[in-house]
PDB file of N, CA and C in Angstrom:
ATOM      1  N   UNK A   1       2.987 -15.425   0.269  1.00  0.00           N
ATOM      2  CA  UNK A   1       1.789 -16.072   0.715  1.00  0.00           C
ATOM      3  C   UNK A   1       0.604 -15.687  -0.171  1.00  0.00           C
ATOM      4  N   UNK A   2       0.348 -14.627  -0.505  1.00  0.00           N
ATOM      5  CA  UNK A   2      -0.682 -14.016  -1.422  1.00  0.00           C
ATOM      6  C   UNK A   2      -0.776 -14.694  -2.182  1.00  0.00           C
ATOM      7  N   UNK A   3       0.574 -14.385  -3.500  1.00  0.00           N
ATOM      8  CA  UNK A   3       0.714 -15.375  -4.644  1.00  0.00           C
ATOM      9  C   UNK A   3       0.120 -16.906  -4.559  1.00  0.00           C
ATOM     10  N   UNK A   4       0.383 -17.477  -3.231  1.00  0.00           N
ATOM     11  CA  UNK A   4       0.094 -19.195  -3.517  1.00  0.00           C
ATOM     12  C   UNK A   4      -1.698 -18.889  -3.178  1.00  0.00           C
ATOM     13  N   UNK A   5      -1.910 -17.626  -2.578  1.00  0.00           N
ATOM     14  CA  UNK A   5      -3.101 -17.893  -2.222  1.00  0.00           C
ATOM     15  C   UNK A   5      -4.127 -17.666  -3.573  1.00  0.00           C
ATOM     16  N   UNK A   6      -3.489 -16.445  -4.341  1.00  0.00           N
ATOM     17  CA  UNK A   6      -4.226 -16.360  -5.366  1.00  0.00           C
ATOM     18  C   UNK A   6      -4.305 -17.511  -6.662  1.00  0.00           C
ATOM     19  N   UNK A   7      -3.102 -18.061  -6.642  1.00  0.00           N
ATOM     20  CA  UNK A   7      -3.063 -19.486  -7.506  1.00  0.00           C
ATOM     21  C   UNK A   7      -4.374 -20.042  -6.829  1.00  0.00           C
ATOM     22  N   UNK A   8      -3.826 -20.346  -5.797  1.00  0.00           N
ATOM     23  CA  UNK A   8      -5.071 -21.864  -5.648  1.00  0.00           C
ATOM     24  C   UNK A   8      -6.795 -21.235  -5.440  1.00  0.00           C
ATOM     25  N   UNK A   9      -6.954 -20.028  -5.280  1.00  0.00           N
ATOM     26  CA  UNK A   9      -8.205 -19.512  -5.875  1.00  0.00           C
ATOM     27  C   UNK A   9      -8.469 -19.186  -7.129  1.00  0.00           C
ATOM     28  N   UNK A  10      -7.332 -19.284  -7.831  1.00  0.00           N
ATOM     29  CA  UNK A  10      -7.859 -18.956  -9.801  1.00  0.00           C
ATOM     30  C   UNK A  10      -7.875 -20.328 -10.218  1.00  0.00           C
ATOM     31  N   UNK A  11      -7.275 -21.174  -9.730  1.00  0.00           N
ATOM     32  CA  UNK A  11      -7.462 -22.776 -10.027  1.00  0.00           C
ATOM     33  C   UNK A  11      -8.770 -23.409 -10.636  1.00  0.00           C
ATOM     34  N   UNK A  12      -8.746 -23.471 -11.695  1.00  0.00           N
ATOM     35  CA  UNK A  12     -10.254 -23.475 -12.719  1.00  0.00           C
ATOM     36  C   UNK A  12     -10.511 -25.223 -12.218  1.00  0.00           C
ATOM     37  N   UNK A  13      -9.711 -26.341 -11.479  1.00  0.00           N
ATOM     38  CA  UNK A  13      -9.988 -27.590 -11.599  1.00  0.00           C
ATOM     39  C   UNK A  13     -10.962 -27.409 -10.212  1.00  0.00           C
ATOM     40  N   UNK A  14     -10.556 -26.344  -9.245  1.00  0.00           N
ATOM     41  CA  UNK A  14     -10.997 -26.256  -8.046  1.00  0.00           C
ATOM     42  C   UNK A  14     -12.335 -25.339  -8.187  1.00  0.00           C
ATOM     43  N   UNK A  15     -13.140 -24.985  -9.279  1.00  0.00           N
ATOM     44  CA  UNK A  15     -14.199 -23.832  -9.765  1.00  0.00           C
ATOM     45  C   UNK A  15     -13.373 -22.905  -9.513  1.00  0.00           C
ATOM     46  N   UNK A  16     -12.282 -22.040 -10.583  1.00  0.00           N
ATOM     47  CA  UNK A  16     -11.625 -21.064 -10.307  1.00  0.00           C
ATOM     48  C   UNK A  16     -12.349 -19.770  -9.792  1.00  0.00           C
ATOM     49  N   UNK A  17     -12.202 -18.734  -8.818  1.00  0.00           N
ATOM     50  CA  UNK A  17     -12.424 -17.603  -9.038  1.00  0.00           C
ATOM     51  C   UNK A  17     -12.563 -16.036  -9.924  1.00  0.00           C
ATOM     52  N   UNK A  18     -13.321 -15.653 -10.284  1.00  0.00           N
ATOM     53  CA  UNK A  18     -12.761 -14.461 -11.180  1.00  0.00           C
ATOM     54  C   UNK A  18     -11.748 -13.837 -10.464  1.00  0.00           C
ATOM     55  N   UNK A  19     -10.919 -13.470 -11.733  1.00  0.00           N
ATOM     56  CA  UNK A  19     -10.064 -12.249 -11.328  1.00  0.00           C
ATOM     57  C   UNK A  19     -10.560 -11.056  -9.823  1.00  0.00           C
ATOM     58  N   UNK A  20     -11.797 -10.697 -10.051  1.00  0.00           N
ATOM     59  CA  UNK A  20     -12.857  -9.544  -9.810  1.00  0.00           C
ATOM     60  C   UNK A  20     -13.184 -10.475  -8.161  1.00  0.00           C
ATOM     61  N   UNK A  21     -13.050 -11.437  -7.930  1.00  0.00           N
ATOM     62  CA  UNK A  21     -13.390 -12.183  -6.523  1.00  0.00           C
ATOM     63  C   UNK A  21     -12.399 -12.170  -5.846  1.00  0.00           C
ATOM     64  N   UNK A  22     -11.038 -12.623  -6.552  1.00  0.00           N
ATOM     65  CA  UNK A  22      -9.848 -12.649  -5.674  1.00  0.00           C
ATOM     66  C   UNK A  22      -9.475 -11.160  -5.381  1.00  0.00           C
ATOM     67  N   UNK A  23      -9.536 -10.529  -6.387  1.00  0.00           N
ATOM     68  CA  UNK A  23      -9.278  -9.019  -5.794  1.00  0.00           C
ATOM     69  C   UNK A  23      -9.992  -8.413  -4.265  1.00  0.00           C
ATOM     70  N   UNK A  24     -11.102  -8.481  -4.560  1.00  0.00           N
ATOM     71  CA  UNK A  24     -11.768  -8.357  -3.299  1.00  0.00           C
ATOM     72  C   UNK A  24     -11.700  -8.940  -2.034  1.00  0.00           C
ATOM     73  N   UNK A  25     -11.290 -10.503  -2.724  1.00  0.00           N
ATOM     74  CA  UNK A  25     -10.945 -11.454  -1.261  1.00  0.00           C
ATOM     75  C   UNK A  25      -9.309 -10.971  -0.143  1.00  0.00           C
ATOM     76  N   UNK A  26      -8.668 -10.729  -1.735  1.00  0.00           N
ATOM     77  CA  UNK A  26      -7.287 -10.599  -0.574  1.00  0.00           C
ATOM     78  C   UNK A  26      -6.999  -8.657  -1.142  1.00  0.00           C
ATOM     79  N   UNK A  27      -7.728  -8.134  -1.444  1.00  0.00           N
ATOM     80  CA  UNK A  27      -7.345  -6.232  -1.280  1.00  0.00           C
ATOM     81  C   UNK A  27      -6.395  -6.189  -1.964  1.00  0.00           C
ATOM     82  N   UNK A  28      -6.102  -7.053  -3.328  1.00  0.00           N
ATOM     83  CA  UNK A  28      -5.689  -6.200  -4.129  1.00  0.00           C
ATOM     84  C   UNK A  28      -6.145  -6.062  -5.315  1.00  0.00           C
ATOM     85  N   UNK A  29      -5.044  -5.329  -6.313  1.00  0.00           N
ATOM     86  CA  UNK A  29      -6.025  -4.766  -7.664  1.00  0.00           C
ATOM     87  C   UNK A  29      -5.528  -6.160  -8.849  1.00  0.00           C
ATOM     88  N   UNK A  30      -6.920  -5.912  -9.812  1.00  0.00           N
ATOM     89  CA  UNK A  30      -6.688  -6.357 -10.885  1.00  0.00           C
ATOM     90  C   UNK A  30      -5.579  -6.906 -11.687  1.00  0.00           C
ATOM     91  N   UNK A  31      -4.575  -6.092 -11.374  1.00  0.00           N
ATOM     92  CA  UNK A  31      -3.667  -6.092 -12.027  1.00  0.00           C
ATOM     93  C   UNK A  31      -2.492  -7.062 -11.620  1.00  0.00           C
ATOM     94  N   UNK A  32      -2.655  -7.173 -10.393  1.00  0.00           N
ATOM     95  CA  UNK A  32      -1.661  -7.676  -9.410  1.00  0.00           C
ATOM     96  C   UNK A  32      -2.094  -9.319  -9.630  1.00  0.00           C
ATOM     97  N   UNK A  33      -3.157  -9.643  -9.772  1.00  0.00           N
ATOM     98  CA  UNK A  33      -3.592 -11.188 -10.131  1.00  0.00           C
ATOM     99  C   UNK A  33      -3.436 -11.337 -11.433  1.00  0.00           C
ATOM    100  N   UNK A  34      -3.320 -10.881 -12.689  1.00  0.00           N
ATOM    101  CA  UNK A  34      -3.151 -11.021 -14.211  1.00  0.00           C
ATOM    102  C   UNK A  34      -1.275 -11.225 -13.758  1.00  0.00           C
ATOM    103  N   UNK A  35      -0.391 -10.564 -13.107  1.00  0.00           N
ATOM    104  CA  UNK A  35       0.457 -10.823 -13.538  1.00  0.00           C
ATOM    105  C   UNK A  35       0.787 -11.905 -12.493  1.00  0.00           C
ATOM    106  N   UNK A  36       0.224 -12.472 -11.510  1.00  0.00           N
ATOM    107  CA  UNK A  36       0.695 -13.681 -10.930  1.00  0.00           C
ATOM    108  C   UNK A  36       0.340 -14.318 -11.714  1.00  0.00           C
ATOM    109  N   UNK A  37      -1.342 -14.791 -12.600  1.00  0.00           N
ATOM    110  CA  UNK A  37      -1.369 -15.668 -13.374  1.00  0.00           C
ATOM    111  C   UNK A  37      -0.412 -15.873 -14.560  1.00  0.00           C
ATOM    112  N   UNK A  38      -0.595 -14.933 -15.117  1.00  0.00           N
ATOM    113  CA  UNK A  38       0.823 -14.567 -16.434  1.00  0.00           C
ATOM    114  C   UNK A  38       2.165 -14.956 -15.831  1.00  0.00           C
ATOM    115  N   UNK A  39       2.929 -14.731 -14.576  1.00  0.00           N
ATOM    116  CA  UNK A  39       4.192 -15.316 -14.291  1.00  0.00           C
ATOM    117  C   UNK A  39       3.896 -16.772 -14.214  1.00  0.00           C
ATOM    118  N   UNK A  40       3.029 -17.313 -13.172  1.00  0.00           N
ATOM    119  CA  UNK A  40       2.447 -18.426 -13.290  1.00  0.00           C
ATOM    120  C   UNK A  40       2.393 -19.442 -14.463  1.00  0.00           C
ATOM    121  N   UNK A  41       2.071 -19.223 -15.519  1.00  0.00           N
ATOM    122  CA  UNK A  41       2.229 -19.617 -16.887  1.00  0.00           C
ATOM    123  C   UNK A  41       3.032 -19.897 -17.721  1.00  0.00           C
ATOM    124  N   UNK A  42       3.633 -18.525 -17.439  1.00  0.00           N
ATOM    125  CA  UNK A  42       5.291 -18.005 -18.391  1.00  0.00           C
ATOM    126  C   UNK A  42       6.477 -18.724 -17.134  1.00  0.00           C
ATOM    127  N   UNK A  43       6.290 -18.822 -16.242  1.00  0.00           N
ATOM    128  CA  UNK A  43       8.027 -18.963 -15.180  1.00  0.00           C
ATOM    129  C   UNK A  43       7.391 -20.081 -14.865  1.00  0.00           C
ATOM    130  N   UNK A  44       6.559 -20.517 -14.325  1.00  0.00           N
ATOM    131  CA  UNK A  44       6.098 -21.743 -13.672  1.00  0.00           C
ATOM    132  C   UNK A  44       5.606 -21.767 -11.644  1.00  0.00           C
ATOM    133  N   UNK A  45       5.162 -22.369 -11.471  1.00  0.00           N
ATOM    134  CA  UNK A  45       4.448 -22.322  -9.707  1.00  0.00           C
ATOM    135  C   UNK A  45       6.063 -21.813  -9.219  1.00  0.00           C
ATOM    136  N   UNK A  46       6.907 -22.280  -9.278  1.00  0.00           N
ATOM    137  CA  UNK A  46       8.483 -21.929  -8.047  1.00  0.00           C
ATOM    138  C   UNK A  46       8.890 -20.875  -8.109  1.00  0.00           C
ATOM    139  N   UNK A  47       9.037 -20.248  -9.351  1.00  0.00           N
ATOM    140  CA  UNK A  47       9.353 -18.776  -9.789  1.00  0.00           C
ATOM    141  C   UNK A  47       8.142 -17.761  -9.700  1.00  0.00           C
ATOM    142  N   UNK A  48       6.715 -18.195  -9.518  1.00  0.00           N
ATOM    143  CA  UNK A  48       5.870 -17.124  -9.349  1.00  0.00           C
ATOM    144  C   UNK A  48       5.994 -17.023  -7.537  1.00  0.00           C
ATOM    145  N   UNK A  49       5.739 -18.244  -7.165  1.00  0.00           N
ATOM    146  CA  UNK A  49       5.807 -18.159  -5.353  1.00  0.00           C
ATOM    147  C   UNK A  49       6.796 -17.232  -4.884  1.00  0.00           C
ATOM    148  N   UNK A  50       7.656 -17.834  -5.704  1.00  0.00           N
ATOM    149  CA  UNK A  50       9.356 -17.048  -4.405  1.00  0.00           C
ATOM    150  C   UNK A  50       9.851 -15.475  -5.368  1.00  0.00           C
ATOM    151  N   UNK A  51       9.305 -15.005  -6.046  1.00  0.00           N
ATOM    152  CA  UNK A  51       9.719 -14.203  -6.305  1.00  0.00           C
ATOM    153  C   UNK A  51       9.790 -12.874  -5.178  1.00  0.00           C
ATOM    154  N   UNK A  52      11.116 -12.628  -5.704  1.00  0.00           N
ATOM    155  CA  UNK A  52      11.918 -11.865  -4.408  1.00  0.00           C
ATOM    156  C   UNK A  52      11.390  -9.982  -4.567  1.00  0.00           C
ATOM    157  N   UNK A  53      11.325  -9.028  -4.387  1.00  0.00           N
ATOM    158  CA  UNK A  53      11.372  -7.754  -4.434  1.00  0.00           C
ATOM    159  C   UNK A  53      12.465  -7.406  -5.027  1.00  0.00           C
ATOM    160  N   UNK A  54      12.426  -5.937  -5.846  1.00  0.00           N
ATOM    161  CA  UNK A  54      13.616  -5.749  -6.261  1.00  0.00           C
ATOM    162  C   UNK A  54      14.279  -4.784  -5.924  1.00  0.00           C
ATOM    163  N   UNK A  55      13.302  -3.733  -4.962  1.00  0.00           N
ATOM    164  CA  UNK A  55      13.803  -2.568  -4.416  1.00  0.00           C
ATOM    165  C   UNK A  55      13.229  -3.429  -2.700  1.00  0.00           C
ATOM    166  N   UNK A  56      14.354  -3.353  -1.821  1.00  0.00           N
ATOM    167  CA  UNK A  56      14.199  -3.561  -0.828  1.00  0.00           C
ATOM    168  C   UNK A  56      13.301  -2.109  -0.057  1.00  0.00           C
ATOM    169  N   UNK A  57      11.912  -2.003   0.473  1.00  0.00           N
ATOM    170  CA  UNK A  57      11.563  -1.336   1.243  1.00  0.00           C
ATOM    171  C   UNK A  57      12.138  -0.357   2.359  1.00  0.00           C
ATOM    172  N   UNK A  58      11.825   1.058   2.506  1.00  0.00           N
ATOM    173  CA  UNK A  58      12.500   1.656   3.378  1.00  0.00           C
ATOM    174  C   UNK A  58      12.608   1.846   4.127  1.00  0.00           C
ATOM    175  N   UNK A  59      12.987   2.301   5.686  1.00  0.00           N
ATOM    176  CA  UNK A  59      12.579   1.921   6.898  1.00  0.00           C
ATOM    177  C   UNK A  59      11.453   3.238   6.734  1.00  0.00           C
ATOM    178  N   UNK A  60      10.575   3.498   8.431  1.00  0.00           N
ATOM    179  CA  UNK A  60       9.772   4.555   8.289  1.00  0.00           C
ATOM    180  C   UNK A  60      10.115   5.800   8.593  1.00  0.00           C
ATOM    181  N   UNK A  61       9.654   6.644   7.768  1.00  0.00           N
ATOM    182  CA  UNK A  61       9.996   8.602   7.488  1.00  0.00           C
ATOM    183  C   UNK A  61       9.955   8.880   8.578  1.00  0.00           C
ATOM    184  N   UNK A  62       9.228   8.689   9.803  1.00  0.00           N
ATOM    185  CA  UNK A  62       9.099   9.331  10.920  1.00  0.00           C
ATOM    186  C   UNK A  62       9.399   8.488  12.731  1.00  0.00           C
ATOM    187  N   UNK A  63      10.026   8.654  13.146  1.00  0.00           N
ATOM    188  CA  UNK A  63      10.090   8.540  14.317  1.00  0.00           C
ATOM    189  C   UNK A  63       8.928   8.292  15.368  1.00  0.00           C
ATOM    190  N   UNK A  64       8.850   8.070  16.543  1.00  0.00           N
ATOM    191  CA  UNK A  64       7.840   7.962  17.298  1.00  0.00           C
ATOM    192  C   UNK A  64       7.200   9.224  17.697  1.00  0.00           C
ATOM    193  N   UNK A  65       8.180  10.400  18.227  1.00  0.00           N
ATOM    194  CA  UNK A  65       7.751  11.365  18.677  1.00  0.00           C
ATOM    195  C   UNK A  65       7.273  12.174  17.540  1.00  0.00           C
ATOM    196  N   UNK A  66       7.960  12.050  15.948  1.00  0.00           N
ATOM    197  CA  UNK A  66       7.730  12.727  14.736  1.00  0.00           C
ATOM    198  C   UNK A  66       5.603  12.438  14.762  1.00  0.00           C
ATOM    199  N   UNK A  67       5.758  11.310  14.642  1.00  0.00           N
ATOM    200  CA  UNK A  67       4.460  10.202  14.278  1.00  0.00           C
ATOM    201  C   UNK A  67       3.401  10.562  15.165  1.00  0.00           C
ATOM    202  N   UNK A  68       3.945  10.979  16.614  1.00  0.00           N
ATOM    203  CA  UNK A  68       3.020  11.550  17.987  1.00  0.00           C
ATOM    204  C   UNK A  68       2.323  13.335  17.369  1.00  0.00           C
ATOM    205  N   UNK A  69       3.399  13.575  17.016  1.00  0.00           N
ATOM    206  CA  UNK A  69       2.789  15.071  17.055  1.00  0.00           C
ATOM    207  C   UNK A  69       1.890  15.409  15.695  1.00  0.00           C
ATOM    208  N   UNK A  70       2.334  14.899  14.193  1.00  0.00           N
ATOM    209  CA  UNK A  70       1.066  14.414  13.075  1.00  0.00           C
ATOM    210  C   UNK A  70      -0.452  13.901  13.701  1.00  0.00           C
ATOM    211  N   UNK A  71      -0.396  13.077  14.338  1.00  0.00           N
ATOM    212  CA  UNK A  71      -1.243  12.046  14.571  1.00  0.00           C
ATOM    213  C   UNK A  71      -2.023  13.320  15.950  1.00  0.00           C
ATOM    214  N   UNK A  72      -1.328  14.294  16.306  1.00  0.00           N
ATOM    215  CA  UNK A  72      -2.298  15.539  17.118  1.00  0.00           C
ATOM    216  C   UNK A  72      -2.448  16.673  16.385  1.00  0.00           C
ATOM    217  N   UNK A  73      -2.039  16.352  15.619  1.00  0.00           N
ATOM    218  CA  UNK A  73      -2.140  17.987  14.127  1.00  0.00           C
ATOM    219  C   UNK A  73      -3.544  17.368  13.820  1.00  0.00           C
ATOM    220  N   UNK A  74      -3.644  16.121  13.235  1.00  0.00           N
ATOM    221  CA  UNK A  74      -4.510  15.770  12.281  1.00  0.00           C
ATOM    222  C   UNK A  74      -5.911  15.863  13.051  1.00  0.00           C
ATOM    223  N   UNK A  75      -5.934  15.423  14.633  1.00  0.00           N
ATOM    224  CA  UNK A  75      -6.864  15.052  15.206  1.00  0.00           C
ATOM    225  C   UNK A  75      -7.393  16.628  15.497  1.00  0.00           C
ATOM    226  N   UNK A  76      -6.492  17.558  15.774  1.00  0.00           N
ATOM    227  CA  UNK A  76      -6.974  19.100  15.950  1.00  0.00           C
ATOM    228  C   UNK A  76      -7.659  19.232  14.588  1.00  0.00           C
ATOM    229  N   UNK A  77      -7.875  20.644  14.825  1.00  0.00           N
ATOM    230  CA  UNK A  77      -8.827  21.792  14.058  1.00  0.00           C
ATOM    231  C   UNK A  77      -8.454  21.862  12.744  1.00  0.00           C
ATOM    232  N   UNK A  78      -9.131  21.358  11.957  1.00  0.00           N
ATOM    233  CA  UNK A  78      -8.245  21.902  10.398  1.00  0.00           C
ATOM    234  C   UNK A  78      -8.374  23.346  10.443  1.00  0.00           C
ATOM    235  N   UNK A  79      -6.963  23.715   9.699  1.00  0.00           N
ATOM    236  CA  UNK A  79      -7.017  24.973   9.395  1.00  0.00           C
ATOM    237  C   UNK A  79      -8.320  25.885   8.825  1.00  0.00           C
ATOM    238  N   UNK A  80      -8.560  27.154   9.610  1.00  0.00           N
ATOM    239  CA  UNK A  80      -9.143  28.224   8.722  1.00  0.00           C
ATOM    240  C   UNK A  80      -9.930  28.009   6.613  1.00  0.00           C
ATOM    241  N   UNK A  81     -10.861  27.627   6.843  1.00  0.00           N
ATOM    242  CA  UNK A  81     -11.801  27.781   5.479  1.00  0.00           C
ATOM    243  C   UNK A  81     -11.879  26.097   5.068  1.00  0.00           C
ATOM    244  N   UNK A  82     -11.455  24.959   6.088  1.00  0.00           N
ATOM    245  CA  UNK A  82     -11.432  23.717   5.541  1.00  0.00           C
ATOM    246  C   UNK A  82     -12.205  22.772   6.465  1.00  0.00           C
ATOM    247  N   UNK A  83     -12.872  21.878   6.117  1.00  0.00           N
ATOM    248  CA  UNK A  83     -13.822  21.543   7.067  1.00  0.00           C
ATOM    249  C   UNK A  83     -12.880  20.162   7.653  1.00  0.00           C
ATOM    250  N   UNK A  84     -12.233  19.742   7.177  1.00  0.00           N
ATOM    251  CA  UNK A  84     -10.625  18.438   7.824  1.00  0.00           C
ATOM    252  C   UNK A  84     -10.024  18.616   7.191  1.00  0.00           C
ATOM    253  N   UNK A  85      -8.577  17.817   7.610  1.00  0.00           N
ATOM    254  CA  UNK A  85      -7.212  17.710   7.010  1.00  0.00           C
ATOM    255  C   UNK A  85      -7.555  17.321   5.958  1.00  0.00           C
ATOM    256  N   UNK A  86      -6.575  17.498   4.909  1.00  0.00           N
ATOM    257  CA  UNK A  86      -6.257  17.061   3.613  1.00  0.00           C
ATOM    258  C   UNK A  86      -4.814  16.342   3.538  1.00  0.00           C
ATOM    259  N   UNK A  87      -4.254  15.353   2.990  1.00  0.00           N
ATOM    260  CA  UNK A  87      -2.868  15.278   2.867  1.00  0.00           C
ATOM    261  C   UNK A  87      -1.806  16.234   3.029  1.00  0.00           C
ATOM    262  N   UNK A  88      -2.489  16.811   1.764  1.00  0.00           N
ATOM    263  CA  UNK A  88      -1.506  18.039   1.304  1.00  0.00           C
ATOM    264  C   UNK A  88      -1.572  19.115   2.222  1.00  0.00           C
ATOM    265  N   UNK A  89      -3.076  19.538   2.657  1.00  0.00           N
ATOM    266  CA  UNK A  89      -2.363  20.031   4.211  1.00  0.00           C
ATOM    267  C   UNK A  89      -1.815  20.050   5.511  1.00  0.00           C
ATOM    268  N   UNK A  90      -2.161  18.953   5.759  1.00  0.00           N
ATOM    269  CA  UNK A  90      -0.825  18.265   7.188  1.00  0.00           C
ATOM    270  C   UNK A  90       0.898  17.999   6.466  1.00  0.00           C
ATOM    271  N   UNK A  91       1.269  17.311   4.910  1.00  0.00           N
ATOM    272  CA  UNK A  91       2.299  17.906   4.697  1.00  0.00           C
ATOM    273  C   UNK A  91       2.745  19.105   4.674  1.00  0.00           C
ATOM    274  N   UNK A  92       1.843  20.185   4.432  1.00  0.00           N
ATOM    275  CA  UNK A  92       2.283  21.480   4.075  1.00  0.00           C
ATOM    276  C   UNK A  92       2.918  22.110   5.527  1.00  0.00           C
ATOM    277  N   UNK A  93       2.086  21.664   6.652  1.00  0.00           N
ATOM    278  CA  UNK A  93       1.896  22.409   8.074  1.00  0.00           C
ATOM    279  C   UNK A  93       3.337  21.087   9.029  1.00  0.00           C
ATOM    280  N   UNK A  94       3.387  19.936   8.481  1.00  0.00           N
ATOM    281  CA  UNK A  94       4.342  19.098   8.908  1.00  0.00           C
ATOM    282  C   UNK A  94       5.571  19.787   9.144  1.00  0.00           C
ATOM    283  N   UNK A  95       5.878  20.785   7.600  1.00  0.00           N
ATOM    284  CA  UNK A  95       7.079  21.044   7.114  1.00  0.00           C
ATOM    285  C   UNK A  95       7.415  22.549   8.134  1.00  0.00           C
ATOM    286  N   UNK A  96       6.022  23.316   7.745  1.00  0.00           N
ATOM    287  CA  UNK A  96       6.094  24.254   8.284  1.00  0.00           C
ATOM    288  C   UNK A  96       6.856  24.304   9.928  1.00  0.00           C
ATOM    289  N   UNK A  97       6.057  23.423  10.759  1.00  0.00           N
ATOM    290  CA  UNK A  97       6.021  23.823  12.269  1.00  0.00           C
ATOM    291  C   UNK A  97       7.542  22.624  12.524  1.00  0.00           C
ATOM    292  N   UNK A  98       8.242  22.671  11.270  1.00  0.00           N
ATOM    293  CA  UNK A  98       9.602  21.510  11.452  1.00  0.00           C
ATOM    294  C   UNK A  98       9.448  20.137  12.336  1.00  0.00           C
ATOM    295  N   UNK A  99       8.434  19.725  11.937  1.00  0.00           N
ATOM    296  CA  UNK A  99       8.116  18.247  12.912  1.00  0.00           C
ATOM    297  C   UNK A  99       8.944  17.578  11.276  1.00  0.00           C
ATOM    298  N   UNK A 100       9.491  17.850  10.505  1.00  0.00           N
ATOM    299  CA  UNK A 100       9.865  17.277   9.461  1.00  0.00           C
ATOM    300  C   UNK A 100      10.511  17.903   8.520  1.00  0.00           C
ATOM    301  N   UNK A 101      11.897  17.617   7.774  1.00  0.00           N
ATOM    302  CA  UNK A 101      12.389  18.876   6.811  1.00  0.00           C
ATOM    303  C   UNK A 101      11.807  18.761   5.880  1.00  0.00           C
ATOM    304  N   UNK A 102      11.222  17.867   5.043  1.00  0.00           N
ATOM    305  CA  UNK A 102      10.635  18.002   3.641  1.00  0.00           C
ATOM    306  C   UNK A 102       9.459  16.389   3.297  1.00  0.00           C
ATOM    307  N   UNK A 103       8.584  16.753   2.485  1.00  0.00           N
ATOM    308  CA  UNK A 103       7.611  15.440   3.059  1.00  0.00           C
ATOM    309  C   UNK A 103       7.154  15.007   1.179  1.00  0.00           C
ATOM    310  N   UNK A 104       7.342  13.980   0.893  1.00  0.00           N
ATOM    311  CA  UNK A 104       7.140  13.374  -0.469  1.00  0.00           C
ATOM    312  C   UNK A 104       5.718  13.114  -0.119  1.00  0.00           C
ATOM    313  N   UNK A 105       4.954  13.737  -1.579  1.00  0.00           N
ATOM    314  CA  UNK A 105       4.005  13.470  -1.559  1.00  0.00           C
ATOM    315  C   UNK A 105       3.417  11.558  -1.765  1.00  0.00           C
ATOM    316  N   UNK A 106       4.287  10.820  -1.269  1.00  0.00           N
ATOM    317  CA  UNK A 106       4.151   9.487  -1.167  1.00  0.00           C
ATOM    318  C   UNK A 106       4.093   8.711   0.108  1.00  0.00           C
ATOM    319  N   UNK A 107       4.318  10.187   1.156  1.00  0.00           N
ATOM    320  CA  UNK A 107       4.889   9.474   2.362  1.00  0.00           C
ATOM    321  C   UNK A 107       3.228   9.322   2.859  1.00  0.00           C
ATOM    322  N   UNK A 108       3.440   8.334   3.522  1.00  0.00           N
ATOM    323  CA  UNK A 108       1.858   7.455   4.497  1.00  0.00           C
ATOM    324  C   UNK A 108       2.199   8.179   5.769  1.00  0.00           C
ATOM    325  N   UNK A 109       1.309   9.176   5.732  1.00  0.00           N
ATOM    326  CA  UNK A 109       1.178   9.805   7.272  1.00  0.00           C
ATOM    327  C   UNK A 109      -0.030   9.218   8.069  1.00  0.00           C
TER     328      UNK A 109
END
């Protein structure tokens, strides 16, 4: 949906948008509209629309009750000498108090 949306806002017959407008309009980056336009160009409208993912997404790291007890870490007291949580310290304290065996610094807590 994005893709067709960002086509028909870069559409120069329709007063195209900058790059720098659509980003802002639909939250994403720069980069992500150069290469719809560029597939757009190079593959054509059918192959930029339907293009598929190539790593299927993973389900989520944490459970409900996992997700309950983060979500009361974070809202408590940050630790001693820190004025709030940091990422890296609710992973660090995640691991610690075993609400989790090990936490990628990628995971969306």
């Amino acid at each position: 949906m994005r893709r067709s949306q960002v086509l028909l806002k870069a559409d120069h017959v329709s007063g195209g948008w900058t790059g720098q407008q659509i980003t802002e309009a639909y939250s994403c980056r720069v980069q992500t509209v150069e290469n719809i336009r560029k597939r757009f160009c190079v593959e054509g409208f059918d192959a930029t629309v339907s293009k598929k993912r190539e790593h299927v997404p993973l389900g989520p790291k944490l459970d409900g009750e996992q997700e309950a007890k983060v979500i009361a870490l974070r809202l408590g007291e940050a630790p001693e000498g820190y004025s709030n949580w940091t990422l890296r310290l609710l992973q660090t304290k995640v691991v610690e108090l075993s609400i989790v065996d090990s936490v990628s610094r990628h995971l969306e807590i």
